[in-house]
Protein backbone atom coordinates (compact mmCIF):
# COMPACT_ATOMS: atom_id res chain seq x y z
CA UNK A 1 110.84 98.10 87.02
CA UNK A 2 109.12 96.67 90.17
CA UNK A 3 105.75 96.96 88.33
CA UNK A 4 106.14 93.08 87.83
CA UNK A 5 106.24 91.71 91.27
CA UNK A 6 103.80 90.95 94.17
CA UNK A 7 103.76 91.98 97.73
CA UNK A 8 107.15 91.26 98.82
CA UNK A 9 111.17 92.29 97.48
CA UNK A 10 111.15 95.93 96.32
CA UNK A 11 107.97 96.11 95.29
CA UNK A 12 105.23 95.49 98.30
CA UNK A 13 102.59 97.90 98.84
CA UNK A 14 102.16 98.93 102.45
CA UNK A 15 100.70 101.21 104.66
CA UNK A 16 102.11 104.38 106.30
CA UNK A 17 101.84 103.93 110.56
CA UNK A 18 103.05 102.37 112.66
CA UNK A 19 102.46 98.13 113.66
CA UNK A 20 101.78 97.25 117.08
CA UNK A 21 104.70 94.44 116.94
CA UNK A 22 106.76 95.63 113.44
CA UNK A 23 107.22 98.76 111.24
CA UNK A 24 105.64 99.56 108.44
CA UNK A 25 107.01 100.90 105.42
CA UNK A 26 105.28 104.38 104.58
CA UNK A 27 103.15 104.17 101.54
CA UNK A 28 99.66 104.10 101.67
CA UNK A 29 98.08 101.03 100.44
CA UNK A 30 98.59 97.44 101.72
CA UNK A 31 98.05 95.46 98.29
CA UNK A 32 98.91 95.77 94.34
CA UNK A 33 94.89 94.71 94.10
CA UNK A 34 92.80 95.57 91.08
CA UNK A 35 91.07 98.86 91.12
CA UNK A 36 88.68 101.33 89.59
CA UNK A 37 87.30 98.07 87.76
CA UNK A 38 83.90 99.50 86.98
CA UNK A 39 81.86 102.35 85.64
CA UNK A 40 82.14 106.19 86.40
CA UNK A 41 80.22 108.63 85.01
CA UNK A 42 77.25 106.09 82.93
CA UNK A 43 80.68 105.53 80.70
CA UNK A 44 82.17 102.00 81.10
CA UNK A 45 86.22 102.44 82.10
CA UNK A 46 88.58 99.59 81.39
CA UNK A 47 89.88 97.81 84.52
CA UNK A 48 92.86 99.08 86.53
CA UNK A 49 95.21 96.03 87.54
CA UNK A 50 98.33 97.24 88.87
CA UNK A 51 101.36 94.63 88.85
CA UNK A 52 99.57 91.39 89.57
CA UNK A 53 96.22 90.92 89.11
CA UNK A 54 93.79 89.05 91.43
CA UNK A 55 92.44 86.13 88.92
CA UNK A 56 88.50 85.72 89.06
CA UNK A 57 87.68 84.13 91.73
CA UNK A 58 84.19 82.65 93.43
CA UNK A 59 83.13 83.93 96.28
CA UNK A 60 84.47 82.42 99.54
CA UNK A 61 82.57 79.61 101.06
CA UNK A 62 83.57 77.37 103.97
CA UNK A 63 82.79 73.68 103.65
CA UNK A 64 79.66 73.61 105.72
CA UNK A 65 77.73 75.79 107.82
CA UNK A 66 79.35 73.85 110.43
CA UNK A 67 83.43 74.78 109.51
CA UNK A 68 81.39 78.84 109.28
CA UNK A 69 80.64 78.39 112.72
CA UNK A 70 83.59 77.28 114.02
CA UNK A 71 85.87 79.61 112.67
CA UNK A 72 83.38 82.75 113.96
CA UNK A 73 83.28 81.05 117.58
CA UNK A 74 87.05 81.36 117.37
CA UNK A 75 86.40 84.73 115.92
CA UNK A 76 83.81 86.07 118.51
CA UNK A 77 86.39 84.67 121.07
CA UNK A 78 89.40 86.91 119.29
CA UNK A 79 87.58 90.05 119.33
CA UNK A 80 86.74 89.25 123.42
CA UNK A 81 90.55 88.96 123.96
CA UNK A 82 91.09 92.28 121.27
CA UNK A 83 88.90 94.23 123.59
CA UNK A 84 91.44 94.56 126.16
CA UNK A 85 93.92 95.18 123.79
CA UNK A 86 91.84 98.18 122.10
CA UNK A 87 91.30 99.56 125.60
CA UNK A 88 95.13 99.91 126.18
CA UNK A 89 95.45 101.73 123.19
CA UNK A 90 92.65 104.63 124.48
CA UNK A 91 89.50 102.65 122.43
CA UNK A 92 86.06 103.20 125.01
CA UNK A 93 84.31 100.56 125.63
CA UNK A 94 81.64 101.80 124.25
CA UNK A 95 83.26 102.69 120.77
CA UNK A 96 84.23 99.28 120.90
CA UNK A 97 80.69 97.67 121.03
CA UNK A 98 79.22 100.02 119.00
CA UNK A 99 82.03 99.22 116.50
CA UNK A 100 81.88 95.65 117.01
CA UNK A 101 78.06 94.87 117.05
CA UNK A 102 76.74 92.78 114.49
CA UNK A 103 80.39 91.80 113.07
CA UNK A 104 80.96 88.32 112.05
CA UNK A 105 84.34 86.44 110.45
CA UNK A 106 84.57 87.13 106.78
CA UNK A 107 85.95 83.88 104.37
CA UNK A 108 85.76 86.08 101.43
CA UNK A 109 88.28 87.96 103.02
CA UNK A 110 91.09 85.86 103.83
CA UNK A 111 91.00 84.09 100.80
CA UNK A 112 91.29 87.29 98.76
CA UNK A 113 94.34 87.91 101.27
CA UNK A 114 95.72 84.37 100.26
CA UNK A 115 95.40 84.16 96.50
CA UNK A 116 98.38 84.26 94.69
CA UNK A 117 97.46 85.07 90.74
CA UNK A 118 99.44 82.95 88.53
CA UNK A 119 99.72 85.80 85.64
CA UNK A 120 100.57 89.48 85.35
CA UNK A 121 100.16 92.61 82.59
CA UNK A 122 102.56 93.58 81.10
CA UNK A 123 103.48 97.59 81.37
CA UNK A 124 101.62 98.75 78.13
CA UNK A 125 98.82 96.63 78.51
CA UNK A 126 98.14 98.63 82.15
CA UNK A 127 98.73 101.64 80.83
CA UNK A 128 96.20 100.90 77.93
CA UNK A 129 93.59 101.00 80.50
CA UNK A 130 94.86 103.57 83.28
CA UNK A 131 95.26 105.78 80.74
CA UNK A 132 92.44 104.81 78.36
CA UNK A 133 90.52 107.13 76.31
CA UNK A 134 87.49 106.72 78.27
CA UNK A 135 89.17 107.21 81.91
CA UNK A 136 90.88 111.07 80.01
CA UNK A 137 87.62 111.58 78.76
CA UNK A 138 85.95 110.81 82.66
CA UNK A 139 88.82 112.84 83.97
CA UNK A 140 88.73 115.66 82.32
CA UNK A 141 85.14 115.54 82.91
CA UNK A 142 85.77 115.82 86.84
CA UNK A 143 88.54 118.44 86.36
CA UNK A 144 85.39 120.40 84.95
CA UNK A 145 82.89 119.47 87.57
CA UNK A 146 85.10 120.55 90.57
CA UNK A 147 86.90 123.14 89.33
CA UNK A 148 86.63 125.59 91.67
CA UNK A 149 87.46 123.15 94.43
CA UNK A 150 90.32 121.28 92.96
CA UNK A 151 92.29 124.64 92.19
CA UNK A 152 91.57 125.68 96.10
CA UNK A 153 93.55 122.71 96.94
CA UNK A 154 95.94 123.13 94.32
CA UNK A 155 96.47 126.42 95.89
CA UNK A 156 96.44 125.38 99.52
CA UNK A 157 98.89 122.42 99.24
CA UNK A 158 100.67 123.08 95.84
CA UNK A 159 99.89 119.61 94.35
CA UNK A 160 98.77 120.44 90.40
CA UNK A 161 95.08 119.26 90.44
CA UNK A 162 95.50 116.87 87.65
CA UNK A 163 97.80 114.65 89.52
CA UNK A 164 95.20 114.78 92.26
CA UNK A 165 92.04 113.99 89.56
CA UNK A 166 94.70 110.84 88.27
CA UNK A 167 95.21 109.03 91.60
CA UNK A 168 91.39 109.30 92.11
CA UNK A 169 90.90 107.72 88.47
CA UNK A 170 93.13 105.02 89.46
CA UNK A 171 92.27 104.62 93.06
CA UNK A 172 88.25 104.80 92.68
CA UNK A 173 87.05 105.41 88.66
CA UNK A 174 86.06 108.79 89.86
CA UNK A 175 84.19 107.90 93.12
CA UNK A 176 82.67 104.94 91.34
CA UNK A 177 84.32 102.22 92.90
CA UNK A 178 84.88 103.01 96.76
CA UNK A 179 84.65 99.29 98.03
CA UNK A 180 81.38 98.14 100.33
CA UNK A 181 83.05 96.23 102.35
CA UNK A 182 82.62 96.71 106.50
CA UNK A 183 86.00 97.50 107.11
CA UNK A 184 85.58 96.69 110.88
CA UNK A 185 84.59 93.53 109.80
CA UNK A 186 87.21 92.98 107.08
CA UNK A 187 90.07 94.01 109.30
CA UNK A 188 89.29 92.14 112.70
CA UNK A 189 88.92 89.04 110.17
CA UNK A 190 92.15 90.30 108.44
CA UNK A 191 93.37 90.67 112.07
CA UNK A 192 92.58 87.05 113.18
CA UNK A 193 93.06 84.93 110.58
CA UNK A 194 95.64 86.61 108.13
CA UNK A 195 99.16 86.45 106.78
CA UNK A 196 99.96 90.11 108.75
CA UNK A 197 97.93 89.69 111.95
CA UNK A 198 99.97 92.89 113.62
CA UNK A 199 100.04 94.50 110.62
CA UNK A 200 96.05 94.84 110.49
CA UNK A 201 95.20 94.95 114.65
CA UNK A 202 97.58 98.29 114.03
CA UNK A 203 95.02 99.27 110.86
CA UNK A 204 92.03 98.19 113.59
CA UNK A 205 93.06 100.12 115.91
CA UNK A 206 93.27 102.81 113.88
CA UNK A 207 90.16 102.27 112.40
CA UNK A 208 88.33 102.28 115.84
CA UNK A 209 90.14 105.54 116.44
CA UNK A 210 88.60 107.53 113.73
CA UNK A 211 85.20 106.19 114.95
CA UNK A 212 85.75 107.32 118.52
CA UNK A 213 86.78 110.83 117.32
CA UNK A 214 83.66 111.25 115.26
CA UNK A 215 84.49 111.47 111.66
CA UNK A 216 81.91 108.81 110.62
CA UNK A 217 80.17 106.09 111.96
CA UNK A 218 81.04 102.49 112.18
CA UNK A 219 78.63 101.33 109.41
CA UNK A 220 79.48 103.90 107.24
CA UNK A 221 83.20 103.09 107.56
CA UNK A 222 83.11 101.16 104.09
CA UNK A 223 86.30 100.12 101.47
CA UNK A 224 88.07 97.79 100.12
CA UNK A 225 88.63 93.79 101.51
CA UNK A 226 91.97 95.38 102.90
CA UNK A 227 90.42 98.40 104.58
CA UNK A 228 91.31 101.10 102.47
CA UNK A 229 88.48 103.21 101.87
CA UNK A 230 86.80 106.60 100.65
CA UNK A 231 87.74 108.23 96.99
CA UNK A 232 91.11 107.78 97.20
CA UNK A 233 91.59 104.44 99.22
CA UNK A 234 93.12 105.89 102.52
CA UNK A 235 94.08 103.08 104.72
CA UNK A 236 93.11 103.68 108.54
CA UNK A 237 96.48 104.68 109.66
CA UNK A 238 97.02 107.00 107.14
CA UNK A 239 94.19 108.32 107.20
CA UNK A 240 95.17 109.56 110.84
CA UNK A 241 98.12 110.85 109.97
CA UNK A 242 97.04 112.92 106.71
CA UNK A 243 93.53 113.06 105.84
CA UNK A 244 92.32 116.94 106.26
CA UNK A 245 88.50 118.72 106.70
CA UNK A 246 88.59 120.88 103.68
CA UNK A 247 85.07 121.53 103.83
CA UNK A 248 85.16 122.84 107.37
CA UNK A 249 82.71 120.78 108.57
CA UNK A 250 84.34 119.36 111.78
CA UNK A 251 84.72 116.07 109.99
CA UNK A 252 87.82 114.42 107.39
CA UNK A 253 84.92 112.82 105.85
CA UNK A 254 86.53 110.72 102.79
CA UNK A 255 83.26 108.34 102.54
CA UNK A 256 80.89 110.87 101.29
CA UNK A 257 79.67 111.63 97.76
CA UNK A 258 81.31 114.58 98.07
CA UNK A 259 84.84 114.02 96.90
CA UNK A 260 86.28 117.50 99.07
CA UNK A 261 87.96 116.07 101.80
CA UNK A 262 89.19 112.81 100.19
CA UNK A 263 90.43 115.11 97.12
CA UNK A 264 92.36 116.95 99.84
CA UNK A 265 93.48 114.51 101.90
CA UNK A 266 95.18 113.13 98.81
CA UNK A 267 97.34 116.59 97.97
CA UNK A 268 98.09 117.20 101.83
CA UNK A 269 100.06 113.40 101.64
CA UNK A 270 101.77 114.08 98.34
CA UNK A 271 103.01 117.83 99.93
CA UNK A 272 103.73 116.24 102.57
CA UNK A 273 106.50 114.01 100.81
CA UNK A 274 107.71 116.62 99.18
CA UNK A 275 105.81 117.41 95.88
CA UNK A 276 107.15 120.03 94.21
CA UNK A 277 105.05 122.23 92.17
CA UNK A 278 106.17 122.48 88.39
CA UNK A 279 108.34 119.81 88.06
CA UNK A 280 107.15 117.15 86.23
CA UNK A 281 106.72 113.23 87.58
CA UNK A 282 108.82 112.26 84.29
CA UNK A 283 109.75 112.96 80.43
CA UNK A 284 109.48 110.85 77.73
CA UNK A 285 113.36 111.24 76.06
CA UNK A 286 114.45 109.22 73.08
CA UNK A 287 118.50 107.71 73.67
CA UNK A 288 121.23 107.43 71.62
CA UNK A 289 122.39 104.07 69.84
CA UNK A 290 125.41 103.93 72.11
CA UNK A 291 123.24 104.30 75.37
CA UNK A 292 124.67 102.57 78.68
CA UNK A 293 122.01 100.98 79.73
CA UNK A 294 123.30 99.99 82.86
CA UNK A 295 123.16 103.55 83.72
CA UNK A 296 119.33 102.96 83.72
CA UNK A 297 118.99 102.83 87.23
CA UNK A 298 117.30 105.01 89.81
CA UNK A 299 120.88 105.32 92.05
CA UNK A 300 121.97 107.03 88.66
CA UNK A 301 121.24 110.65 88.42
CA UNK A 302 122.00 113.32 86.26
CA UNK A 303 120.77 116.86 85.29
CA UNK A 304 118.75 116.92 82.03
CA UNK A 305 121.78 118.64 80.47
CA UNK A 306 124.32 116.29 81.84
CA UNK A 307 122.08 113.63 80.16
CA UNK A 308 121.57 115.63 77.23
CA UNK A 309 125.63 115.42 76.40
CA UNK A 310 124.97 111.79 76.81
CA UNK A 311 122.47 111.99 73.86
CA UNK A 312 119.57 111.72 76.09
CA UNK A 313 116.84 113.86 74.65
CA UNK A 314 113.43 114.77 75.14
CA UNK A 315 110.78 113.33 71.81
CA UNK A 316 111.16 116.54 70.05
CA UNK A 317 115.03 116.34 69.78
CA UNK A 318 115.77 118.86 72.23
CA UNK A 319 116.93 118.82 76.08
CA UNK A 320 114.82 118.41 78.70
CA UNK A 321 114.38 121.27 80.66
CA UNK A 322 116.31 121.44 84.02
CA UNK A 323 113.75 120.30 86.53
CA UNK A 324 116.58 119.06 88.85
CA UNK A 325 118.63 115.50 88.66
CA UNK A 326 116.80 112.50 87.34
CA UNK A 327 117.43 109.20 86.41
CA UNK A 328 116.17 107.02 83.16
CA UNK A 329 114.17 104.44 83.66
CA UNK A 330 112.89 102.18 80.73
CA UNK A 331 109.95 100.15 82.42
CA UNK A 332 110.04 97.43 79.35
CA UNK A 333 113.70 97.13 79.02
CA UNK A 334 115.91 99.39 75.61
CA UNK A 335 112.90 98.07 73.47
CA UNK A 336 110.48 100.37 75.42
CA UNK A 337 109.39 103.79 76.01
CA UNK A 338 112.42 105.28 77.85
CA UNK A 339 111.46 108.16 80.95
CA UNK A 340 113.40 110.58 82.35
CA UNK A 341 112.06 110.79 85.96
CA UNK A 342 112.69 113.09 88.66
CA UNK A 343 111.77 113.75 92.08
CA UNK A 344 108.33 113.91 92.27
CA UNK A 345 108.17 110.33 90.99
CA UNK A 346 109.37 109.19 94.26
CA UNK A 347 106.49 111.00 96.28
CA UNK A 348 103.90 109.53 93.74
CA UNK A 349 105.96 106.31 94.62
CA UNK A 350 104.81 106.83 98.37
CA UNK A 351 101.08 106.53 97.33
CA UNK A 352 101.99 102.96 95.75
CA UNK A 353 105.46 101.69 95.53
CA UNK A 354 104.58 99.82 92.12
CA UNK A 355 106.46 101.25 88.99
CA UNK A 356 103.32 100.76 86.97
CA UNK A 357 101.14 102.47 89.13
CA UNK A 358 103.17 106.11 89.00
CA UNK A 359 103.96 105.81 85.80
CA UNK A 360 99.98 105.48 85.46
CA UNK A 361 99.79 108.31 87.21
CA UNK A 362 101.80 110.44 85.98
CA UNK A 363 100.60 109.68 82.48
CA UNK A 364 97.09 109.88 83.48
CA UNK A 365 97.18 113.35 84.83
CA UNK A 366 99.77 114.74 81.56
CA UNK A 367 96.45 113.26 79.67
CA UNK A 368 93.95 115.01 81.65
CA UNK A 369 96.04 118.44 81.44
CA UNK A 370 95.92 118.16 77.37
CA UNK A 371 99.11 115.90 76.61
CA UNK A 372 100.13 113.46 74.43
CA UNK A 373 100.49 109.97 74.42
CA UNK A 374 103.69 107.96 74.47
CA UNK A 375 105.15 108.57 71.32
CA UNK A 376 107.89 105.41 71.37
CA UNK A 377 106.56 101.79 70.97
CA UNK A 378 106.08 98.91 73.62
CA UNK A 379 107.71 95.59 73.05
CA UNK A 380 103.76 93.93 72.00
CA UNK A 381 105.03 91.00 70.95
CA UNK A 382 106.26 89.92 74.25
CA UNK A 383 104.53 88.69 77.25
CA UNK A 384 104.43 89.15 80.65
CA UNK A 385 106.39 86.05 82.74
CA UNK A 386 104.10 83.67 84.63
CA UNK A 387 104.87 83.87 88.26
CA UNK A 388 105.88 80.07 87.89
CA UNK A 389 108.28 81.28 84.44
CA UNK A 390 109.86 84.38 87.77
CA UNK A 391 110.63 81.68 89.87
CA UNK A 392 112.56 79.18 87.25
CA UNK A 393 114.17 82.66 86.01
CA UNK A 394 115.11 83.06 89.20
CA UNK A 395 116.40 79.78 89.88
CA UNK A 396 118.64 79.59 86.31
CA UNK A 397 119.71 82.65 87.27
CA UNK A 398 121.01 81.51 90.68
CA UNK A 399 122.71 78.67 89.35
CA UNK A 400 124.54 80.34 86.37
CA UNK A 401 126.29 82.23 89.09
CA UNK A 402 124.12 85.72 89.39
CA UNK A 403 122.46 85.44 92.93
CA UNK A 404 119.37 86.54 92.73
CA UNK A 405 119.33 86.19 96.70
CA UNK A 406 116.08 84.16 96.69
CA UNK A 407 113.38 82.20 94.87
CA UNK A 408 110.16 83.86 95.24
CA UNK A 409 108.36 85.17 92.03
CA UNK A 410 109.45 88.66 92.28
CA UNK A 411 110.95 90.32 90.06
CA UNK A 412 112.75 92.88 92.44
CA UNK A 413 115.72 95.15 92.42
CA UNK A 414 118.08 91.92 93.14
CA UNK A 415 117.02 89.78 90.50
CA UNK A 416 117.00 92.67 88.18
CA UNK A 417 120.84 93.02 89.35
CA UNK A 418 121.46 89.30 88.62
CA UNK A 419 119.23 90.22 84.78
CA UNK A 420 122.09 92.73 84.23
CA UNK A 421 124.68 90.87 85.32
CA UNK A 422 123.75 88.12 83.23
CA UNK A 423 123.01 90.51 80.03
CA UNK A 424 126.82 92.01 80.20
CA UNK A 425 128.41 88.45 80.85
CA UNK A 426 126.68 87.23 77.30
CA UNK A 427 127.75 90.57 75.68
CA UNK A 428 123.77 91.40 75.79
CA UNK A 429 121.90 95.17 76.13
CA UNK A 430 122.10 95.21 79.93
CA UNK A 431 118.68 97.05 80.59
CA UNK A 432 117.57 94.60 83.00
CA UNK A 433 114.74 93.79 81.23
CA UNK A 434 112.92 89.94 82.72
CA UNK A 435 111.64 88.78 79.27
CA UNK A 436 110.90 85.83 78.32
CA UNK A 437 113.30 85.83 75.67
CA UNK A 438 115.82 85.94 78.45
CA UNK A 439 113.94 82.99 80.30
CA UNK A 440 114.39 81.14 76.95
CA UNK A 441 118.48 81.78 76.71
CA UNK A 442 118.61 81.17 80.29
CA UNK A 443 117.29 77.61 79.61
């Protein structure tokens, strides 16, 4: 249940590469940040916001002209000092002008980088819009549209072409919403001036890498503020390390029009994890009145017909089929839908670490391929905590006795320890469930 959290305990989204001064955790986006948050296809889509949303914000002015022209001398003077840097790690000179010319410091960027949004959805209230009506309707529209080269990949990497046509709902509405920002631009400012200055010289370097090979060119190389880009939001690094020329063109081209590549790119890195073919990301099961819920973990796993003797069935009453050992997860607490999720969850998980986001997924592309929605209900009465309401959860939790090993917001596999804990010492469900009806017995 990390689908509630920001960057940070159990729940961050990072980038797969390596840092030039610290690792990096291998998934393949750097924020939870809204996405696919306009229109694909002349249809309007509802807004994807995965975990914590980015509140609205203005766009990012310095004081005066003055403060803007301070902060690019100092930036003009970084990139001098990066040169040398870049030329260690095999970047030409020349690549490096060429990449460089023209780019100035970007406010808009680091304050995007620095907001902290007060308020988050709640689980159902995502999956009302990854998996709205109108973003099925889009996908199954694009499932149509490239058939013929969506079931070559499927046949090349294995990856089941609706789970590829999902992430690129969520990632981009369908190619609509790519990002326009210069990512040279956005990551050398990123580089200077942020929160993860190693972090994003390592994505910089990587960026300038592509460009010196010849897979686009520097203005071209367009994405997100964070500098993930194309159809499918590849950051640089990983974009090194998995995107793929499907069209045979010389070039991993993930910017164009043409979704091929990007499309591809996006099955080679889920293979790559280990997708396996046939087995599903998760199954809706119903549980039995007497359920454990502190079995409702993901070190817990069972086969479907160990879980089955449990009373742990699939909506139609029967067992699941055996797709291998899985685990239950119930991503609203025991008043929620309840999953049964096996493997392939995980390598979904490697795209983005948040809960919300693969379950999105994984719904999304059981929509596209003609399935049903959730049959069980969503706790709608509730609301999701304020990131102020984490932190005093947090706090009472501490000082009750159940450690939630620090106070930051984030509602992460230790504080949902300490949530169990707390539930079983007060004779409660423990299904670790952060609600604000616990917030309120808590106080």
């Amino acid at each position: 249940m990390r689908w509630a959290v920001t960057l940070g305990a159990g729940s961050a989204i990072f980038v797969f590469g390596t840092a030039l001064a610290q690792p990096v955790p291998s998934s393949i986006r750097p924020e939870i940040r809204p996405v696919a948050d306009t229109v694909s296809r002349a249809q309007t889509l509802d807004p994807v916001v995965i975990a914590t949303p980015s509140v609205a914000r203005p766009q990012a002015r310095p004081a005066s002209l003055a403060e803007l022209s301070v902060a690019d001398t100092g930036f003009q003077q970084w990139i001098a000092g990066f040169r040398g840097r870049a030329q260690g790690q095999g970047i030409s000179g020349a690549t490096f002008d060429r990449a460089f010319a023209g780019v100035r410091y970007d406010p808009d960027v680091i304050k995007r980088d620095s907001n902290q949004s007060e308020f988050t959805k709640t689980i159902w209230d995502y999956l009302d819009s990854a998996a709205s009506d109108s973003r099925i309707r889009n996908g199954k529209a694009a499932l149509r549209e490239h058939a013929r080269t969506l079931d070559a990949i499927e046949a090349r990497y294995g990856v089941e072409k609706e789970v590829v046509v999902a992430v690129w709902g969520l990632e981009s509405a369908f190619g609509a919403v790519r990002g326009r920002n210069d990512v040279i631009r956005s990551l050398a400012t990123l580089a200077y001036d942020g929160r993860r200055g190693a972090f994003f010289e390592a994505q910089l370097i990587a960026a300038l890498t592509i460009l010196q090979s010849g897979d686009t060119e520097p203005r071209n190389m367009t994405g997100s503020w964070a500098g993930a880009m194309g159809h499918t939001q590849f950051m640089p690094t990983s974009y090194l390390d998995y995107a793929v020329d499907f069209t045979g063109d010389g070039k991993r081209d993930i910017w164009s029009d043409d979704p091929t590549d990007a499309l591809a790119s996006t099955a080679a890195y889920l293979a790559k994890f280990g997708w396996t073919k046939g087995q599903p990301w998760g199954v809706e099961v119903t549980l039995p009145g007497n359920f454990d819920y502190a079995s409702a973990n993901r070190k817990t796993k069972r086969s479907p017909a160990e879980w089955g003797r449990l009373g742990v069935v699939g909506t139609n009453g029967a067992p699941v089929p055996d797709h291998g050992e899985a685990s239950i997860l119930l991503p609203a607490g025991g008043q929620g839908v309840a999953l049964m999720i096996f493997d392939n969850f995980a390598v979904i998980e490697r795209y983005n670490t948040a809960d919300a986001y693969v379950i999105g997924v994984g719904h999304l592309s059981d929509r596209i391929g003609g399935g049903q929605a959730f049959r069980g209900d969503w706790p709608r009465g509730d609301r999701a905590l304020t990131f102020s309401e984490r932190k005093e959860m947090q706090r009472r939790l501490t000082a009750a006795g159940f450690n939630t090993q620090g106070i930051d917001g984030r509602i992460g596999p230790k504080t949902l320890d300490a949530v169990r804990a707390f539930q079983q010492s007060r004779g409660l469900s423990a299904d670790g469930y952060a609600s604000l009806q616990l917030l309120k017995r808590l106080r």
